[in-house]
C-alpha atoms as a PDB file:
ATOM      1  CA  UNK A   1      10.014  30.963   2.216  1.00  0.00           C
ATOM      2  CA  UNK A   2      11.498  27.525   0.966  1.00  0.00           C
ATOM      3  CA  UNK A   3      12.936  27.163   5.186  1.00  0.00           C
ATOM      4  CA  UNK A   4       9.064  27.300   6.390  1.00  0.00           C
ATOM      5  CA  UNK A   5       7.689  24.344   3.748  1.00  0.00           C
ATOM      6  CA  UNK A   6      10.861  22.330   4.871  1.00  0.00           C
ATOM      7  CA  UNK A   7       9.822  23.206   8.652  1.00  0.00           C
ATOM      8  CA  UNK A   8       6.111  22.167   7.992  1.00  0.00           C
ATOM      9  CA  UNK A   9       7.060  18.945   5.854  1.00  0.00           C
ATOM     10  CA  UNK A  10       9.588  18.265   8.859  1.00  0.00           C
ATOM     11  CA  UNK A  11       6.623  18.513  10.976  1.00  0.00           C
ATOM     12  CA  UNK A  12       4.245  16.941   9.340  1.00  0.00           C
ATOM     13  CA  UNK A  13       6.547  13.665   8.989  1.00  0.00           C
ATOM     14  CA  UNK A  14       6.798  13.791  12.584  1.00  0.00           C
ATOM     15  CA  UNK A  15       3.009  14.029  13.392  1.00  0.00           C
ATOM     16  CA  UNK A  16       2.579  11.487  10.697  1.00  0.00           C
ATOM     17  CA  UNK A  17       5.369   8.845  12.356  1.00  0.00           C
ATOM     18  CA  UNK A  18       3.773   9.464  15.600  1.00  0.00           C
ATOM     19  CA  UNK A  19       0.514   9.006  14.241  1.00  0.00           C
ATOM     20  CA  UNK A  20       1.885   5.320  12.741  1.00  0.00           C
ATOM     21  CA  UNK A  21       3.390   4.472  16.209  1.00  0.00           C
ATOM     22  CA  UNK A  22       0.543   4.825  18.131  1.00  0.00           C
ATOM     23  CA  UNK A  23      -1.339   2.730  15.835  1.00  0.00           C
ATOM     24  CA  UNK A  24       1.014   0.065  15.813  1.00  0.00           C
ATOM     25  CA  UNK A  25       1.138   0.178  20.040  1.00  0.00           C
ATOM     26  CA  UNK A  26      -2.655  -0.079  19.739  1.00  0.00           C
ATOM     27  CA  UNK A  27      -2.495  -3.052  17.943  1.00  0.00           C
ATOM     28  CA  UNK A  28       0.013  -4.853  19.474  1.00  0.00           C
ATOM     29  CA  UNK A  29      -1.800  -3.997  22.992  1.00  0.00           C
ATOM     30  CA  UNK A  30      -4.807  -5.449  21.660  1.00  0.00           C
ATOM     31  CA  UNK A  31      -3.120  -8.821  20.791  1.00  0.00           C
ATOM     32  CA  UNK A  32      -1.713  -8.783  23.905  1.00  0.00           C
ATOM     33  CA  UNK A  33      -4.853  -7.995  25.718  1.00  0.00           C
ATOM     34  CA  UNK A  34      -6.880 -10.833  23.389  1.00  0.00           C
ATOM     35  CA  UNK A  35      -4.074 -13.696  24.035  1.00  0.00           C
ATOM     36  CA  UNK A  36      -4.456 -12.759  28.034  1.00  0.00           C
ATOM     37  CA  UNK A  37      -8.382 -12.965  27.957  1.00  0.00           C
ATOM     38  CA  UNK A  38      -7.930 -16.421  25.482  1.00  0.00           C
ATOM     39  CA  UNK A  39      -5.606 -17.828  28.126  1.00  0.00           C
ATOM     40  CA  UNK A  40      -8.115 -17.149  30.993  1.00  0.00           C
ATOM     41  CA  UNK A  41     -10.796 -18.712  29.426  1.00  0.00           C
ATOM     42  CA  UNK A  42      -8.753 -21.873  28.545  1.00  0.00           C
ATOM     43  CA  UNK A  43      -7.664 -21.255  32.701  1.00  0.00           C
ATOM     44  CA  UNK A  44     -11.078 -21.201  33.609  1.00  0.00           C
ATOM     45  CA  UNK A  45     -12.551 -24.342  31.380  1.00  0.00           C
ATOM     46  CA  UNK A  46      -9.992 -26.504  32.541  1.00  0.00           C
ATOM     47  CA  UNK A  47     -10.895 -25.890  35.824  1.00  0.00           C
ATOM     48  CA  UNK A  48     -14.445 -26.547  34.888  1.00  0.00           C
ATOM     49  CA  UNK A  49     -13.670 -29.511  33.199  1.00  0.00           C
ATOM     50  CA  UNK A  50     -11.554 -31.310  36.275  1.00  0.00           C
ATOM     51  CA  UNK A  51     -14.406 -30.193  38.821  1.00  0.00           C
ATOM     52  CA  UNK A  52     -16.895 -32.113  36.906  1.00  0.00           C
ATOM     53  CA  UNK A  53     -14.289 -35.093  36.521  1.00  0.00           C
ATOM     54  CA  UNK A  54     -14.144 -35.010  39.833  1.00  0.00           C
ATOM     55  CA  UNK A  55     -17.626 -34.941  41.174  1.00  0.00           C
ATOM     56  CA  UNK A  56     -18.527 -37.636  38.833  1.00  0.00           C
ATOM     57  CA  UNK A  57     -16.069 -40.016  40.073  1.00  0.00           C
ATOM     58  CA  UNK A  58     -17.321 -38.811  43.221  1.00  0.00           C
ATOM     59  CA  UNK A  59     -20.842 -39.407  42.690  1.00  0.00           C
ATOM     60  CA  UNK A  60     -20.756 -43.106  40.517  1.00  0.00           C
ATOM     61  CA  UNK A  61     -22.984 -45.505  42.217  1.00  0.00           C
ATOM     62  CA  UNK A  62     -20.369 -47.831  43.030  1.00  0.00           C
ATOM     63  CA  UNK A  63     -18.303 -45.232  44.997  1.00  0.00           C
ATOM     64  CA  UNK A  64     -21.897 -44.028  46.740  1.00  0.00           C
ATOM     65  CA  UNK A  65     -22.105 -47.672  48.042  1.00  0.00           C
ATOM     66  CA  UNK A  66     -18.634 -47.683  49.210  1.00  0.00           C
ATOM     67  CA  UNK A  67     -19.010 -44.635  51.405  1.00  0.00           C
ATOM     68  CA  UNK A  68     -22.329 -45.658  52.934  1.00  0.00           C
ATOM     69  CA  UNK A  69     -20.583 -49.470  53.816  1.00  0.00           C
ATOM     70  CA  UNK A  70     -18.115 -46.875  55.356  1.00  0.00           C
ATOM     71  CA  UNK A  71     -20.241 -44.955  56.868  1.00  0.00           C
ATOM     72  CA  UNK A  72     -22.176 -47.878  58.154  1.00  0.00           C
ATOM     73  CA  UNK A  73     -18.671 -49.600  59.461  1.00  0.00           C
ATOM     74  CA  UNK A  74     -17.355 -46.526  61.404  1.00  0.00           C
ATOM     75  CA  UNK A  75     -20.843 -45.350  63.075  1.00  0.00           C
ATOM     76  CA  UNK A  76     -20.718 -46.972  66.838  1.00  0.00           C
ATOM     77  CA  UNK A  77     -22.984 -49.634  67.683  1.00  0.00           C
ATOM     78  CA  UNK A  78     -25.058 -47.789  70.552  1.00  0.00           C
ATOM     79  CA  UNK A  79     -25.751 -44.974  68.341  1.00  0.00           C
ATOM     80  CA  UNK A  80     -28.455 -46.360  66.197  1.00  0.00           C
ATOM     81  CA  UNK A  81     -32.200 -45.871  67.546  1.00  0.00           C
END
């Protein structure tokens, strides 16, 4: 009698440990899973942020002009109607 509650509180600390790792696996995938989706959002702003950077500088009024003078310098002088 006394070597079947020592088999069933044998397996009942095992179920329970089990139980206790799984949790703990959950939660340490989740942080994991969390600090990947944090990282692609930083990822993703940052490219945001240097597009717009970029197509301001690209589009300032100053630079405009300078491309057009281009422009104007490089077309051929036959082409214009």
């Amino acid at each position: 009698m006394i070597f079947w509650r020592i088999v069933v509180c044998v397996v009942a600390f095992v179920v329970f440990g089990v139980m206790v790792c799984a949790v703990r696996w959950r939660l340490v995938e989740a942080r994991y899973r969390k600090a990947a989706l944090v990282e692609r959002y930083r990822t993703a702003r940052e490219r945001i942020r240097t597009t717009q950077a970029a197509l301001q500088r690209l589009l300032r009024p100053e630079r405009l002009r300078e491309s057009a003078e281009k422009a104007a310098l490089t077309q051929p002088q036959g082409a214009e109607r």
